[in-house]
N, C-alpha and C. Protein backbone atom coordinates (compact mmCIF):
# COMPACT_ATOMS: atom_id res chain seq x y z
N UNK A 1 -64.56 -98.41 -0.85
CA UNK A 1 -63.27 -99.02 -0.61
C UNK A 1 -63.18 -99.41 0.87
N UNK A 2 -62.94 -100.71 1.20
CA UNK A 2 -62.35 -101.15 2.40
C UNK A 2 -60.99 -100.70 3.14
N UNK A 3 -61.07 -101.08 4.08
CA UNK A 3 -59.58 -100.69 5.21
C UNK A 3 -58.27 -101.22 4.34
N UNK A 4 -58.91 -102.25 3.78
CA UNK A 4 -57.82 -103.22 2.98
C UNK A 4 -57.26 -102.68 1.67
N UNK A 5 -58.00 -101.22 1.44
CA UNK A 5 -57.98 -101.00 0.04
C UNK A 5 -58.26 -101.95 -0.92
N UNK A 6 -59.13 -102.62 -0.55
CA UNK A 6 -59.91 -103.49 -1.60
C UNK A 6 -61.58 -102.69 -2.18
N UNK A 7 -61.66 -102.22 -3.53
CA UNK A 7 -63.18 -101.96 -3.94
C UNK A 7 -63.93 -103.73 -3.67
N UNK A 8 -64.91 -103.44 -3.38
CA UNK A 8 -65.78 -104.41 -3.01
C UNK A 8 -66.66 -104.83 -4.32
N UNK A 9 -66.94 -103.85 -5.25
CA UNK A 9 -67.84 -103.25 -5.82
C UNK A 9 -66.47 -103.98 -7.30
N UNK A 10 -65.86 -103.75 -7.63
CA UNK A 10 -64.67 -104.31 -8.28
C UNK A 10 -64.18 -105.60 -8.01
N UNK A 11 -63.96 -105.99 -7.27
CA UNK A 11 -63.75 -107.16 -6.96
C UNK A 11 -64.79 -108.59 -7.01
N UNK A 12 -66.43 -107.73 -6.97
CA UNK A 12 -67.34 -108.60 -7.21
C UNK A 12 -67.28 -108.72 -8.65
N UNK A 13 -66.97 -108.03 -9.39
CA UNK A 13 -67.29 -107.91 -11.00
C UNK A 13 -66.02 -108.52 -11.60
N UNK A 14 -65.07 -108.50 -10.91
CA UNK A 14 -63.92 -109.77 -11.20
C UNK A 14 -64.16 -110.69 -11.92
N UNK A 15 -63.40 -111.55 -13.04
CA UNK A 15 -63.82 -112.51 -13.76
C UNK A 15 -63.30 -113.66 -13.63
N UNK A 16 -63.05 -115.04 -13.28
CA UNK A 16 -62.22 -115.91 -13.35
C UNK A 16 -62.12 -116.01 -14.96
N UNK A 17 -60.65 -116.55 -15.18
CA UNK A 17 -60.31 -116.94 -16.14
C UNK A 17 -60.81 -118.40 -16.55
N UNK A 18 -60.89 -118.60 -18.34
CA UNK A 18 -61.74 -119.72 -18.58
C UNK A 18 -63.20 -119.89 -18.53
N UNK A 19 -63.46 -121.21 -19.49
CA UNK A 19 -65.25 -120.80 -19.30
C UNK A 19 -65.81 -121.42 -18.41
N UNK A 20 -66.72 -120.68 -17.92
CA UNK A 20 -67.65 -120.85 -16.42
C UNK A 20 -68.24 -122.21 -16.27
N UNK A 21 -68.32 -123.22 -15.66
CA UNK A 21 -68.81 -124.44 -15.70
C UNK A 21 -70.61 -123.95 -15.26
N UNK A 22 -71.57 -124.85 -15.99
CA UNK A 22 -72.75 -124.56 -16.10
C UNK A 22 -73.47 -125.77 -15.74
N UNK A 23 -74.69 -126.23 -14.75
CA UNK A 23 -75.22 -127.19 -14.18
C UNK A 23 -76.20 -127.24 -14.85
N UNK A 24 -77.09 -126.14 -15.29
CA UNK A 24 -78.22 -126.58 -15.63
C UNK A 24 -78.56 -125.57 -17.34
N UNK A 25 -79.58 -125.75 -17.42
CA UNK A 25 -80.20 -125.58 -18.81
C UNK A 25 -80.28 -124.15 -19.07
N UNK A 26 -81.15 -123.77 -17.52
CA UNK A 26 -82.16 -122.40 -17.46
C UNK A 26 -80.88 -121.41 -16.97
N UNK A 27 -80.83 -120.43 -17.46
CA UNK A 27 -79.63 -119.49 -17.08
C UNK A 27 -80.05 -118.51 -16.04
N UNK A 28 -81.34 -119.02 -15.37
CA UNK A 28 -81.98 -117.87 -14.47
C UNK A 28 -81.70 -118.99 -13.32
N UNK A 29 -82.07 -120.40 -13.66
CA UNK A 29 -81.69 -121.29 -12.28
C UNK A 29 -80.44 -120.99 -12.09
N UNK A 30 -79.19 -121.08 -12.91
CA UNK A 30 -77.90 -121.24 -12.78
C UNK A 30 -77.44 -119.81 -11.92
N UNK A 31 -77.85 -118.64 -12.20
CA UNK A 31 -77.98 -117.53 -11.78
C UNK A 31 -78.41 -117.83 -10.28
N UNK A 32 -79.80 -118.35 -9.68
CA UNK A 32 -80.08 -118.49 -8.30
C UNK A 32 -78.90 -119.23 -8.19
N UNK A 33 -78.95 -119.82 -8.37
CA UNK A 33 -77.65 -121.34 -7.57
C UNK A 33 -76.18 -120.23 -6.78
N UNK A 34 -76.12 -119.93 -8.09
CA UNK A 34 -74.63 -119.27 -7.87
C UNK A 34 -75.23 -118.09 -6.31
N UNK A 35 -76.15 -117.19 -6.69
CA UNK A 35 -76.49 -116.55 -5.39
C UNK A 35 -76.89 -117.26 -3.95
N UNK A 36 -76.86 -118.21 -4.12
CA UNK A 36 -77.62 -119.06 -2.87
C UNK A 36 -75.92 -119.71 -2.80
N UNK A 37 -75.51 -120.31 -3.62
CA UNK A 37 -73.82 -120.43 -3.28
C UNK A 37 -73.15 -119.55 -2.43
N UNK A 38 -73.48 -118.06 -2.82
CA UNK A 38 -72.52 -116.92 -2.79
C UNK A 38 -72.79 -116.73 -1.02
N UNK A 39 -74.22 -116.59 -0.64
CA UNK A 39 -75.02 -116.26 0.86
C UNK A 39 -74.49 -117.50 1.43
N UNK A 40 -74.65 -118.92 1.13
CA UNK A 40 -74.33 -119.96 1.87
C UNK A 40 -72.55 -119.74 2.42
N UNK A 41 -71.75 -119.42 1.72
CA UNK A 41 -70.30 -119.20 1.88
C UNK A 41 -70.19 -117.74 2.70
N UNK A 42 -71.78 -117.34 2.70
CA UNK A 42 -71.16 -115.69 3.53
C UNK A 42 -71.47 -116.08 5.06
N UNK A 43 -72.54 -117.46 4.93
CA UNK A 43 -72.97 -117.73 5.88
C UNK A 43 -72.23 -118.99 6.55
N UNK A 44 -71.02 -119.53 5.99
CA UNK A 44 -69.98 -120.18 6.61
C UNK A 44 -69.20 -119.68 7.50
N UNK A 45 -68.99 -118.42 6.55
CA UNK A 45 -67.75 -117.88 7.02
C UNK A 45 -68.00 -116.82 8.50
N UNK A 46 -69.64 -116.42 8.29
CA UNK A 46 -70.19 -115.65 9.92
C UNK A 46 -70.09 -116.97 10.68
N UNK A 47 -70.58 -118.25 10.42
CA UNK A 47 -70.58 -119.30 11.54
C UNK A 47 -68.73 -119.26 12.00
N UNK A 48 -67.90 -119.74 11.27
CA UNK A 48 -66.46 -119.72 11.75
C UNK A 48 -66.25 -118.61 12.51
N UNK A 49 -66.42 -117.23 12.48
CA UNK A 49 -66.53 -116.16 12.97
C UNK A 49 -67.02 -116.27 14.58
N UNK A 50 -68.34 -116.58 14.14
CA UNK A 50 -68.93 -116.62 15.98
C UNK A 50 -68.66 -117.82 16.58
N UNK A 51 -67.93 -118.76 16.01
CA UNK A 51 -67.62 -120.23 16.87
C UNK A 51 -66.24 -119.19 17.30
N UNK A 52 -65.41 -118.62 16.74
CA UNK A 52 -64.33 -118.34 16.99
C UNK A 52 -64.77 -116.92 18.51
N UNK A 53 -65.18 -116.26 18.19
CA UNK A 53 -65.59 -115.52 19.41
C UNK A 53 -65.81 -116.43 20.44
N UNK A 54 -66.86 -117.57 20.49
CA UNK A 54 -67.56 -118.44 21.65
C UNK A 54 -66.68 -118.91 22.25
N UNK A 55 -65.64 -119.17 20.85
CA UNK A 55 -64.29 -120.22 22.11
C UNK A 55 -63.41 -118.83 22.79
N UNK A 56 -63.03 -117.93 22.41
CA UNK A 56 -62.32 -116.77 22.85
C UNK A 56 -62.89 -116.25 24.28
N UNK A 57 -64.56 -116.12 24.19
CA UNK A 57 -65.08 -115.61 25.08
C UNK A 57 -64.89 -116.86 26.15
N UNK A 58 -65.22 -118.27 26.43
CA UNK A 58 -65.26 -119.37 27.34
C UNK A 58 -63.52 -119.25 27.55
N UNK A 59 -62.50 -119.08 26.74
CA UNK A 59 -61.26 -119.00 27.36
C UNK A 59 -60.75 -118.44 28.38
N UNK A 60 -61.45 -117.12 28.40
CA UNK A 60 -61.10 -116.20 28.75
C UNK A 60 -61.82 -115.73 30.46
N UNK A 61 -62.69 -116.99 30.31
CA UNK A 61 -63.59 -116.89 31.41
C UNK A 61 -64.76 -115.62 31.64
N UNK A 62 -64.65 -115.01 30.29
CA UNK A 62 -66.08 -114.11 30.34
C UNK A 62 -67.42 -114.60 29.69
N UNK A 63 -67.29 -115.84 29.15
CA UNK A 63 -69.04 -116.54 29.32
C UNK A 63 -68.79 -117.94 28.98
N UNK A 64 -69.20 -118.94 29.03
CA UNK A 64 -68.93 -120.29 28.88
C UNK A 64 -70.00 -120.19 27.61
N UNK A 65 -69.66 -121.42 27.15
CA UNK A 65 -70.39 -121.58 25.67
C UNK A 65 -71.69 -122.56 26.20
N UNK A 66 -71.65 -123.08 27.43
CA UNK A 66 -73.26 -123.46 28.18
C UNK A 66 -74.31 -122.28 28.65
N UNK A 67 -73.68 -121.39 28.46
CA UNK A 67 -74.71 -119.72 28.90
C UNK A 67 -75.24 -119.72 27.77
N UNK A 68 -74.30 -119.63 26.25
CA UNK A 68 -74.85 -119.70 25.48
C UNK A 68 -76.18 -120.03 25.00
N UNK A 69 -76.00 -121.39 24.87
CA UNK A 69 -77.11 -122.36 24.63
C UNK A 69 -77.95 -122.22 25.64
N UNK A 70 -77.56 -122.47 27.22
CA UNK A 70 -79.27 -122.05 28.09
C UNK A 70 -79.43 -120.44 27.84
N UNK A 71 -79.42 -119.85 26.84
CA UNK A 71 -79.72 -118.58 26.99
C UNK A 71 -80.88 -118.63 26.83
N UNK A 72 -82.02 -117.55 27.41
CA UNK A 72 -83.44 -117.77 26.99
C UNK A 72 -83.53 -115.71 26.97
N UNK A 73 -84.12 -115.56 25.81
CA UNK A 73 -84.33 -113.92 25.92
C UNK A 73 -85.14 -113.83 26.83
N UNK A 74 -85.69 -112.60 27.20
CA UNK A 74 -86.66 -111.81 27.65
C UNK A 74 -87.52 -111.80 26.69
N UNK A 75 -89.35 -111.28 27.09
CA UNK A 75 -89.88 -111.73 25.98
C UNK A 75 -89.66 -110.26 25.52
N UNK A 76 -89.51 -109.08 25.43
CA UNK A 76 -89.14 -107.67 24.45
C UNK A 76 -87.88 -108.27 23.52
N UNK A 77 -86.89 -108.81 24.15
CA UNK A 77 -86.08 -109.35 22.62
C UNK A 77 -86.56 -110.87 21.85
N UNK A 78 -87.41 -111.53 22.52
CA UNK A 78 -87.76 -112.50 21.69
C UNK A 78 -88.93 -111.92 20.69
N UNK A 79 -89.82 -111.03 21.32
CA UNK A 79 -90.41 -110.23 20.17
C UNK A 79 -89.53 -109.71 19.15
N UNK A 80 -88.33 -108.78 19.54
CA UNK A 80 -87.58 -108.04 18.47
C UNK A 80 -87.05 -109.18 17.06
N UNK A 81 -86.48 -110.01 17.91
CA UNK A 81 -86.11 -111.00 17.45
C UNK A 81 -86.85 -111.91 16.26
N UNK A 82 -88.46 -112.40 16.65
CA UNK A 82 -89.07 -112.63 15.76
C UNK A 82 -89.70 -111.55 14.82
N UNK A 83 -89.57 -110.32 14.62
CA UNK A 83 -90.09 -109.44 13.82
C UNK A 83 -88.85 -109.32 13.13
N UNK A 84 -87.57 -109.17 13.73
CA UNK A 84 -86.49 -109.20 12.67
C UNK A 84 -86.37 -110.25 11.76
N UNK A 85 -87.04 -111.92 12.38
CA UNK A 85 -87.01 -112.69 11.63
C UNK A 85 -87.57 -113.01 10.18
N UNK A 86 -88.91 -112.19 10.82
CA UNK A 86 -90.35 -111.63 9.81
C UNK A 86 -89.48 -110.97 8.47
N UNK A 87 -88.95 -110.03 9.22
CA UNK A 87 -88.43 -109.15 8.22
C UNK A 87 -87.49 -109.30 7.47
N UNK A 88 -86.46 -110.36 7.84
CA UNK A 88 -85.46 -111.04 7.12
C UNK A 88 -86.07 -112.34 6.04
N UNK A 89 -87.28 -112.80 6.31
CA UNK A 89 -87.33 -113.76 5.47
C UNK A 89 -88.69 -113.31 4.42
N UNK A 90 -89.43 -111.87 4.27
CA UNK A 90 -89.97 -111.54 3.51
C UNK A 90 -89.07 -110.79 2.74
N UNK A 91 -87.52 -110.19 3.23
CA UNK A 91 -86.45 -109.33 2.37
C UNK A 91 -86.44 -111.12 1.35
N UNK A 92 -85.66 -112.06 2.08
CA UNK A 92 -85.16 -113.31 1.43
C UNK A 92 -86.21 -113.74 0.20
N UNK A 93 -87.31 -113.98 0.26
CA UNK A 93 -88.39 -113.78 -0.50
C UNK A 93 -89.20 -113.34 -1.09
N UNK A 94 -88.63 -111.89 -0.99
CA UNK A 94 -89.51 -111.11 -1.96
C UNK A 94 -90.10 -111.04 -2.79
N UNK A 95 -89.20 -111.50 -3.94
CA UNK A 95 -89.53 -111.95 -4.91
C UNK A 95 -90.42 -113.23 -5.11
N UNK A 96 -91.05 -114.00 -4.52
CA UNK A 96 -91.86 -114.72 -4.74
C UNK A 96 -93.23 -114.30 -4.26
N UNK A 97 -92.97 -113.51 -3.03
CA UNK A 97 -93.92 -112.54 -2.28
C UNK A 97 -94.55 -111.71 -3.17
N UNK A 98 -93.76 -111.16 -4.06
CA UNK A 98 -94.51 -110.22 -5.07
C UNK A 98 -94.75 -110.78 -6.33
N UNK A 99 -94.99 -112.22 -6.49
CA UNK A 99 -95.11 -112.87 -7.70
C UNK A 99 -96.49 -113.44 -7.49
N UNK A 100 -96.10 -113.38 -6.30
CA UNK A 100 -98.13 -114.00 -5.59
C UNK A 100 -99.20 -112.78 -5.25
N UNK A 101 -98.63 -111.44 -5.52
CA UNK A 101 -99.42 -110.51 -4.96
C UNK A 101 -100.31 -110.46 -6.25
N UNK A 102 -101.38 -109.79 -5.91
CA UNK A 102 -102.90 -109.77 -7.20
C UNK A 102 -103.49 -111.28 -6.90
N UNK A 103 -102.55 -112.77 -6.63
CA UNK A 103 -103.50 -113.74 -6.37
C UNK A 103 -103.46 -113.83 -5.04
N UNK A 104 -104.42 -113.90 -4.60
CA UNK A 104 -104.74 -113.83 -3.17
C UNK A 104 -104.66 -115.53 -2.79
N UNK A 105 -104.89 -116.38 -3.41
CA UNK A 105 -105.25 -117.88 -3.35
C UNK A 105 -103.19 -118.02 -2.80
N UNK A 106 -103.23 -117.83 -3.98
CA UNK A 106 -101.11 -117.91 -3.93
C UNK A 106 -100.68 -116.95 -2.67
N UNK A 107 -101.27 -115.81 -2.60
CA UNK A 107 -100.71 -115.32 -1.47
C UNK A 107 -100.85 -115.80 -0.10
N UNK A 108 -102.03 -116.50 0.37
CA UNK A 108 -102.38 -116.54 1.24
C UNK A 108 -101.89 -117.77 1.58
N UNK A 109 -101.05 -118.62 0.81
CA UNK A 109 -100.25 -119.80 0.62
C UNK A 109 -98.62 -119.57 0.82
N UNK A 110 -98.35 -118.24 0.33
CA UNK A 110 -96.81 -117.49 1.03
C UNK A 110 -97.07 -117.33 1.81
N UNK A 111 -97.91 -116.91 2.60
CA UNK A 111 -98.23 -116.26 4.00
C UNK A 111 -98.14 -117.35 5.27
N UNK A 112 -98.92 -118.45 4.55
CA UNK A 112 -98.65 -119.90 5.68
C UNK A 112 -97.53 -120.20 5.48
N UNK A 113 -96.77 -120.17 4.72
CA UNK A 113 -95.12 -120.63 4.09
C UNK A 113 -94.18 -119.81 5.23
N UNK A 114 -94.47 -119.04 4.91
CA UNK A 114 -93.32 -118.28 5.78
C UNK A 114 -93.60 -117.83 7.38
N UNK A 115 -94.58 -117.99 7.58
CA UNK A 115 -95.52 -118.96 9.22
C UNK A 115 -94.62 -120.04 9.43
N UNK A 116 -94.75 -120.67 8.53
CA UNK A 116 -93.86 -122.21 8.80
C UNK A 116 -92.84 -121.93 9.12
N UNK A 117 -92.00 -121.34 8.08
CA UNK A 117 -90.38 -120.99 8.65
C UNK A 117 -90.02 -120.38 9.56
N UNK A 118 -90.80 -119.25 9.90
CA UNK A 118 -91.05 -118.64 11.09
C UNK A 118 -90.95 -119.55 12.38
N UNK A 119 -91.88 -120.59 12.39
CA UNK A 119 -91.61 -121.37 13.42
C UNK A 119 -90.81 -121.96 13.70
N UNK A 120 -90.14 -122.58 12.34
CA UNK A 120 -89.17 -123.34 12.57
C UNK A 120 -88.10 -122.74 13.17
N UNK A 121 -87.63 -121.42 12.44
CA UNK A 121 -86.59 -120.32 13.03
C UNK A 121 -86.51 -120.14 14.70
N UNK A 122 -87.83 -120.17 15.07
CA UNK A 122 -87.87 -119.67 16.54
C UNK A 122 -87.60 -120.69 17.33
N UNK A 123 -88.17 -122.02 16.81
CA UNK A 123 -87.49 -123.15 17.53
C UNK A 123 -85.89 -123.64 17.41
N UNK A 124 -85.07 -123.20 16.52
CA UNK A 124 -83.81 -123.30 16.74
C UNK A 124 -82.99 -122.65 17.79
């Protein structure tokens, strides 16, 4: 239970009323969609969140939102940083990660995959 007295755990299992509108055929795609829906809206609502800090903090004259952006880590948190990244996008993938394990051909093809994203991540 939250501060709000809201169960979290209840409230996910909530039902809208009426029948569920359905996009596709496969009820396992329709299933991802809705979860990749659900993270994309969790991941709106952290962006509104930290735009709203950035402007609070530049108001207030305790960091301008140009510190921000020239920020450059140290390399001990740009390491931390890319191993958390590591570790966030083999959690995100797991499941495909372990769909390729026993083929080594497929694995070693997740492995450059998420190299890729990796890079891309670090260059943002």
């Amino acid at each position: 239970m939250t501060d709000s007295g809201i169960d979290p755990v209840l409230a996910a299992a909530a039902k809208a009323k009426g029948k569920r509108p359905w996009f596709f055929k496969d009820p396992d795609v329709e299933r991802v969609l809705n979860i990749t829906m659900a993270l994309a809206m969790e991941l709106a609502v952290t962006r509104q969140r930290l735009d709203v800090l950035e402007r609070l903090l530049d108001q207030r004259g305790v960091l301008a939102r140009q510190d921000i952006e020239q920020f450059t880590p140290e390399a001990d948190a740009e390491q931390e940083r890319q191993q958390w990244n590591r570790d966030y996008i083999a959690r995100v993938l797991r499941i495909l990660i372990q769909s390729a394990e026993g083929e080594s051909a497929e694995a070693a093809g997740v492995d450059q995959a998420m190299e890729a994203v990796m890079d891309e991540l670090t260059r943002m």
